[in-house]
N, C-alpha and C. Protein backbone atom coordinates (compact mmCIF):
# COMPACT_ATOMS: atom_id res chain seq x y z
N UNK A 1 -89.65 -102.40 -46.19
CA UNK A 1 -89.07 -103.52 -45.48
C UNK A 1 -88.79 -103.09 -44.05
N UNK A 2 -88.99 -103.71 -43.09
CA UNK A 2 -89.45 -103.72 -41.78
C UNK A 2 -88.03 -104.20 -41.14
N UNK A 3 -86.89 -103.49 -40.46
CA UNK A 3 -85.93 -103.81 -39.65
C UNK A 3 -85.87 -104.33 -38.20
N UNK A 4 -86.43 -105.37 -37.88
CA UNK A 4 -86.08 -105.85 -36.42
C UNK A 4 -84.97 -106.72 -35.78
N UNK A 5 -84.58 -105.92 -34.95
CA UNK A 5 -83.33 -106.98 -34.43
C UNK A 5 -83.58 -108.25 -33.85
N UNK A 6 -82.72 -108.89 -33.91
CA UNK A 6 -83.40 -110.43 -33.42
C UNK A 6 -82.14 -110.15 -31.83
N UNK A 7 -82.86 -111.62 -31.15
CA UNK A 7 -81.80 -111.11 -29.77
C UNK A 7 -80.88 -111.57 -29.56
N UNK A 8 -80.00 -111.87 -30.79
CA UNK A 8 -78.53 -112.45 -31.12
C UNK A 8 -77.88 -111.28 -31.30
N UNK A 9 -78.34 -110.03 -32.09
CA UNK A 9 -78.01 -108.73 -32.30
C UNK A 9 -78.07 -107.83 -31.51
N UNK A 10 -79.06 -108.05 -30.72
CA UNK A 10 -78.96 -107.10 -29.46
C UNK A 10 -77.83 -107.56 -28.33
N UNK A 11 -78.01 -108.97 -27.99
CA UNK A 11 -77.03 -109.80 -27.09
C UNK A 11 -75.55 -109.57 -27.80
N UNK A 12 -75.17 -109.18 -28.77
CA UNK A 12 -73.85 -109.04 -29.57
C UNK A 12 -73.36 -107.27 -29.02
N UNK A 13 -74.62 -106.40 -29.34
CA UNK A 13 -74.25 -104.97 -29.32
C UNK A 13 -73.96 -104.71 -27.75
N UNK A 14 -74.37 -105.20 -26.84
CA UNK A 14 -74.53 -105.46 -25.60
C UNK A 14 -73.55 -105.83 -25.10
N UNK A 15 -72.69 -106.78 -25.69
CA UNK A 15 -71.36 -107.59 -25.15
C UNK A 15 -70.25 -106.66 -25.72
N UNK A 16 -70.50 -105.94 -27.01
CA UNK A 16 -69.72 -105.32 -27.32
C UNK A 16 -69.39 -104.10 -26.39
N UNK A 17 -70.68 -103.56 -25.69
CA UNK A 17 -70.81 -102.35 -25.06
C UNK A 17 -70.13 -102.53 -24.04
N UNK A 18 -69.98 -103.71 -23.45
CA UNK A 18 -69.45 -103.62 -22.06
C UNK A 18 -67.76 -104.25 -22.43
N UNK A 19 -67.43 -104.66 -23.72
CA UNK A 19 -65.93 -105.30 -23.92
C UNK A 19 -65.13 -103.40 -23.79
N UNK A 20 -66.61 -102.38 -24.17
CA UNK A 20 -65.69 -101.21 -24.33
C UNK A 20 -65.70 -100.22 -23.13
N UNK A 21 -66.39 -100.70 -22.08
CA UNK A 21 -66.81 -100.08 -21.14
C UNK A 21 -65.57 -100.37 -20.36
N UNK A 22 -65.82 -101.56 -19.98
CA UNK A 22 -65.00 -102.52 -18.93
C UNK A 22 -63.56 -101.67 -18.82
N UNK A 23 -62.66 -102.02 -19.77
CA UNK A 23 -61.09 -101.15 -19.45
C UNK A 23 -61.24 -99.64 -19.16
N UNK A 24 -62.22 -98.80 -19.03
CA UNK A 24 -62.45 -97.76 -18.05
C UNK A 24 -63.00 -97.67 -16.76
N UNK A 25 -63.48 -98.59 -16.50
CA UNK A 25 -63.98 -99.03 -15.00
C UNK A 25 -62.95 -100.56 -14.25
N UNK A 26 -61.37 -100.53 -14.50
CA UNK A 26 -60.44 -101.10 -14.06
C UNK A 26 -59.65 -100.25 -13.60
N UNK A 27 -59.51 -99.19 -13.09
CA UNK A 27 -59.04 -98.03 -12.50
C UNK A 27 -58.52 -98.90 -11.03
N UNK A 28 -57.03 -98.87 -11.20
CA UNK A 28 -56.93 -99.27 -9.72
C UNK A 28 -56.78 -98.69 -8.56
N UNK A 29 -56.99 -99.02 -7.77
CA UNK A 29 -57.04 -97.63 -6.46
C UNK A 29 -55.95 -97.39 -5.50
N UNK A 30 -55.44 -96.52 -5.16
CA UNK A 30 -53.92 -96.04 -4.48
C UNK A 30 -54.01 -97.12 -3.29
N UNK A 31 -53.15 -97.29 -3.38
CA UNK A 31 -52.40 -98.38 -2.80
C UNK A 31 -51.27 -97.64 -1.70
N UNK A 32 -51.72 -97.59 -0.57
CA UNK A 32 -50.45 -96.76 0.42
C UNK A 32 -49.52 -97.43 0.53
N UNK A 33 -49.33 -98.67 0.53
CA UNK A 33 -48.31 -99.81 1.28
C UNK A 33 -48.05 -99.97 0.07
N UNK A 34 -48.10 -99.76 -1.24
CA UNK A 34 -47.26 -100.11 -1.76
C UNK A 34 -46.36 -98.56 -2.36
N UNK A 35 -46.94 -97.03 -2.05
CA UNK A 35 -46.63 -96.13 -1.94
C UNK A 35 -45.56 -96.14 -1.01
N UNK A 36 -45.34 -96.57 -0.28
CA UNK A 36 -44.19 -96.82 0.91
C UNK A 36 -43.23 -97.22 0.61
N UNK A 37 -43.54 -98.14 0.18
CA UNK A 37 -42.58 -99.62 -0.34
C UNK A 37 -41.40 -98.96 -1.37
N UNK A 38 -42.68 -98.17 -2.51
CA UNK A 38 -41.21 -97.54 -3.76
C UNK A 38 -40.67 -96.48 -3.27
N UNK A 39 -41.41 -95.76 -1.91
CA UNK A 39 -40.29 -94.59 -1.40
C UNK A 39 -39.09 -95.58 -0.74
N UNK A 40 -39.46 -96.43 -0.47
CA UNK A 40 -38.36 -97.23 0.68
C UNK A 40 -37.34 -97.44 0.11
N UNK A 41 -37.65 -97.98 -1.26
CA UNK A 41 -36.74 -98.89 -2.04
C UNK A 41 -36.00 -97.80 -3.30
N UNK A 42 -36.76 -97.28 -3.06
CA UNK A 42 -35.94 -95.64 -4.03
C UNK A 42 -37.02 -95.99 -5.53
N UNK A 43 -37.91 -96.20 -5.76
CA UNK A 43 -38.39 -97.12 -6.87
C UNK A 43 -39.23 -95.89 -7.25
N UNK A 44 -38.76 -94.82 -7.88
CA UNK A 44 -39.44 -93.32 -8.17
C UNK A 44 -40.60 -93.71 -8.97
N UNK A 45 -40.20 -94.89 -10.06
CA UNK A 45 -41.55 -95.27 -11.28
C UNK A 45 -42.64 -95.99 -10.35
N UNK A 46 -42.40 -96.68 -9.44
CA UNK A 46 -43.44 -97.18 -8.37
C UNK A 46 -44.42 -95.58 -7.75
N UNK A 47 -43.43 -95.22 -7.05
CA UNK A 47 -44.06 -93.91 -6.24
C UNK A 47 -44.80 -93.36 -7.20
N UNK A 48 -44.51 -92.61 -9.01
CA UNK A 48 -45.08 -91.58 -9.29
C UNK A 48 -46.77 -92.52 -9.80
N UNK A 49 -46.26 -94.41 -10.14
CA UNK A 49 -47.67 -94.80 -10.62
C UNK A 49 -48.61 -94.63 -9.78
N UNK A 50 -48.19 -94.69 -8.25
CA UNK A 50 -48.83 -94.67 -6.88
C UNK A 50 -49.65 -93.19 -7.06
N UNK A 51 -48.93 -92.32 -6.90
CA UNK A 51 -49.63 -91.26 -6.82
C UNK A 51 -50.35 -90.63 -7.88
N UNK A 52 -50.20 -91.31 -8.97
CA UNK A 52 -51.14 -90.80 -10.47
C UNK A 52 -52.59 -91.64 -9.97
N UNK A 53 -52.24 -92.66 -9.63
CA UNK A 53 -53.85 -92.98 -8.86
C UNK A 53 -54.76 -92.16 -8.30
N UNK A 54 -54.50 -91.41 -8.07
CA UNK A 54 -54.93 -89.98 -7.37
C UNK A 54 -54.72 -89.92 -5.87
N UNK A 55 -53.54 -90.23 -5.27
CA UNK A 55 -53.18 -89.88 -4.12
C UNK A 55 -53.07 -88.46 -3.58
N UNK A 56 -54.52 -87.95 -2.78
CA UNK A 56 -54.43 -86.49 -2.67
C UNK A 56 -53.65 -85.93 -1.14
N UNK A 57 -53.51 -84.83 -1.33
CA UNK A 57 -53.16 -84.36 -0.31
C UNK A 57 -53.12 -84.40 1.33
N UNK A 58 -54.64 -84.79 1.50
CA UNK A 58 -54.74 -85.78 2.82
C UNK A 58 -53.96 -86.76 3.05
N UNK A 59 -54.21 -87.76 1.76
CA UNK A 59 -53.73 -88.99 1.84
C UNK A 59 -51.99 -88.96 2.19
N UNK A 60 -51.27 -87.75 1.89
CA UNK A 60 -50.16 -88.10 1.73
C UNK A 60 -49.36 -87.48 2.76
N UNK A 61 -50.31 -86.74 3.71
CA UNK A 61 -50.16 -86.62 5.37
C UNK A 61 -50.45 -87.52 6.43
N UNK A 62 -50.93 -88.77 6.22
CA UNK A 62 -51.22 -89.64 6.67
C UNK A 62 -49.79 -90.55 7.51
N UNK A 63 -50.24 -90.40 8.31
CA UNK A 63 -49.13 -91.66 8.95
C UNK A 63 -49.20 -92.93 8.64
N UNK A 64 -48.35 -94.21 8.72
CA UNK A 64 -48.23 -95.77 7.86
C UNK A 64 -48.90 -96.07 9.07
N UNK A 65 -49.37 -95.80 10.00
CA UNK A 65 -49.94 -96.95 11.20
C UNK A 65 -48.86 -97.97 11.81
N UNK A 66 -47.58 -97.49 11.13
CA UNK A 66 -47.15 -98.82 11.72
C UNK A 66 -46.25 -98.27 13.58
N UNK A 67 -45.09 -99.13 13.60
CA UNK A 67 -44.66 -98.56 15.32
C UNK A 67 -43.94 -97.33 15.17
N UNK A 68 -43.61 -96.75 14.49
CA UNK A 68 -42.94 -95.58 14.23
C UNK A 68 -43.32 -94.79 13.11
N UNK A 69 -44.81 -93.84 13.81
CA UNK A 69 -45.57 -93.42 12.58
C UNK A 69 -45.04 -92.32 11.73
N UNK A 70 -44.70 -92.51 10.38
CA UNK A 70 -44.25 -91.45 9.44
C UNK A 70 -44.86 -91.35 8.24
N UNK A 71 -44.82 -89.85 7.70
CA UNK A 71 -45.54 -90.13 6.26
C UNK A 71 -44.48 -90.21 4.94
N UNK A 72 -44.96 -90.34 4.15
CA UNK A 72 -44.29 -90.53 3.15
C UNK A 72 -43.10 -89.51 2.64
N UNK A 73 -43.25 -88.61 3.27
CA UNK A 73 -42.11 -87.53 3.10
C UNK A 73 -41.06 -88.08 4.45
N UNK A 74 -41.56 -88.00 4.98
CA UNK A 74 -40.90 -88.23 6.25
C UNK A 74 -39.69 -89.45 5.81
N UNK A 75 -40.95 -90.89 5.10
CA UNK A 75 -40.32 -92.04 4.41
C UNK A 75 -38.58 -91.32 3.79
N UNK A 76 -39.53 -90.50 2.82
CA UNK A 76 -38.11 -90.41 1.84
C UNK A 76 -36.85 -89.56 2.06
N UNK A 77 -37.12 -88.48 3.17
CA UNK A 77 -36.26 -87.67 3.90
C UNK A 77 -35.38 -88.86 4.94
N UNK A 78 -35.91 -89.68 5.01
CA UNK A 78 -34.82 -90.74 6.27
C UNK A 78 -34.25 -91.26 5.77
N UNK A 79 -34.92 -91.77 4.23
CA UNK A 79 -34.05 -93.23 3.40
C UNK A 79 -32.75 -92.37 1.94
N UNK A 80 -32.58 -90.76 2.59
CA UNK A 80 -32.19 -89.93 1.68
C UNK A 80 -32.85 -90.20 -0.09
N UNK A 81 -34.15 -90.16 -0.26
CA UNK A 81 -34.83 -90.37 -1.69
C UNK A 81 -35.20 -88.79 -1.65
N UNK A 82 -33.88 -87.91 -2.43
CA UNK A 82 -34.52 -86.43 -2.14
C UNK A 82 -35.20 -86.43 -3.59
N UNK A 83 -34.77 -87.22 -4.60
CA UNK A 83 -35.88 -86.99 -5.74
C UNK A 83 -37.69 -87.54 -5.71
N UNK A 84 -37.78 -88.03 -4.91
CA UNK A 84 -38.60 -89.43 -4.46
C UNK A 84 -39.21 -87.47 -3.29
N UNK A 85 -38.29 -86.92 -2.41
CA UNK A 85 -39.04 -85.96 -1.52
C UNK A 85 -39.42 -84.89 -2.52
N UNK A 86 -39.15 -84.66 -3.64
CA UNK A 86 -39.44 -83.51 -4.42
C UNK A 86 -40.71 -83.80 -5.00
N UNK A 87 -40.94 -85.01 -5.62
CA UNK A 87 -41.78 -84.94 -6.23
C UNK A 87 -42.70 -85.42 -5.50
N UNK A 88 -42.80 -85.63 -3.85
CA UNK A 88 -43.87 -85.61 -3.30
C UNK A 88 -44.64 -84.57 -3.15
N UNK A 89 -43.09 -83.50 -2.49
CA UNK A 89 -43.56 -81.90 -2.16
C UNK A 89 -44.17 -80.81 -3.70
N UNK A 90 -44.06 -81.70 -4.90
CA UNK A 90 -44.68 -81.07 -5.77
C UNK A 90 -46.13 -81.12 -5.68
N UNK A 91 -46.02 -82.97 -5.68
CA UNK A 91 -47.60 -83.02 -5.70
C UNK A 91 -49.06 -82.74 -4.80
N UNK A 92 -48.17 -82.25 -3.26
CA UNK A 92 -48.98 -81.76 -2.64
C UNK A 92 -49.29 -80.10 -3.14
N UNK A 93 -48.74 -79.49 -3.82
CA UNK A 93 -48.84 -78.03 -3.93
C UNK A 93 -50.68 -77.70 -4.60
């Protein structure tokens, strides 16, 4: 007996492939301004989701562009967030 798929079965394995693909290719991407925002606001669970994005080391020497350029350490050393400065200065190591 002779097994061929018909293209309801292929069109099924296909939809399935990508229902399992898809939630690994939704990776969202670091977000600086909103990296700012949870140093600003003291919002440590904001900052550490920010930087699990993979906010690297460059990135986190970067100045905000805005009129008084500072980085994110800088952020949390002014707004006294010394837990918020630790675990920046970890993650650059």
């Amino acid at each position: 007996m002779k097994c061929v798929a018909s293209r309801s079965s292929t069109s099924l394995v296909l939809t399935l492939s990508w229902i399992l693909i898809l939630p690994a290719c939704t990776h969202e991407a670091p977000d600086f301004d909103k990296l700012m925002k949870g140093i600003q606001t003291g919002n440590i669970d904001a900052v550490r989701a920010e930087l699990d994005k993979g906010f690297g080391q460059e990135r986190l020497n970067e100045f905000d562009g805005k009129d008084v350029p500072v980085t994110p350490l800088h952020l949390a050393a002014l707004n006294g967030q010394t837990q918020i400065a630790a675990l920046l200065l970890d993650r650059v190591r």
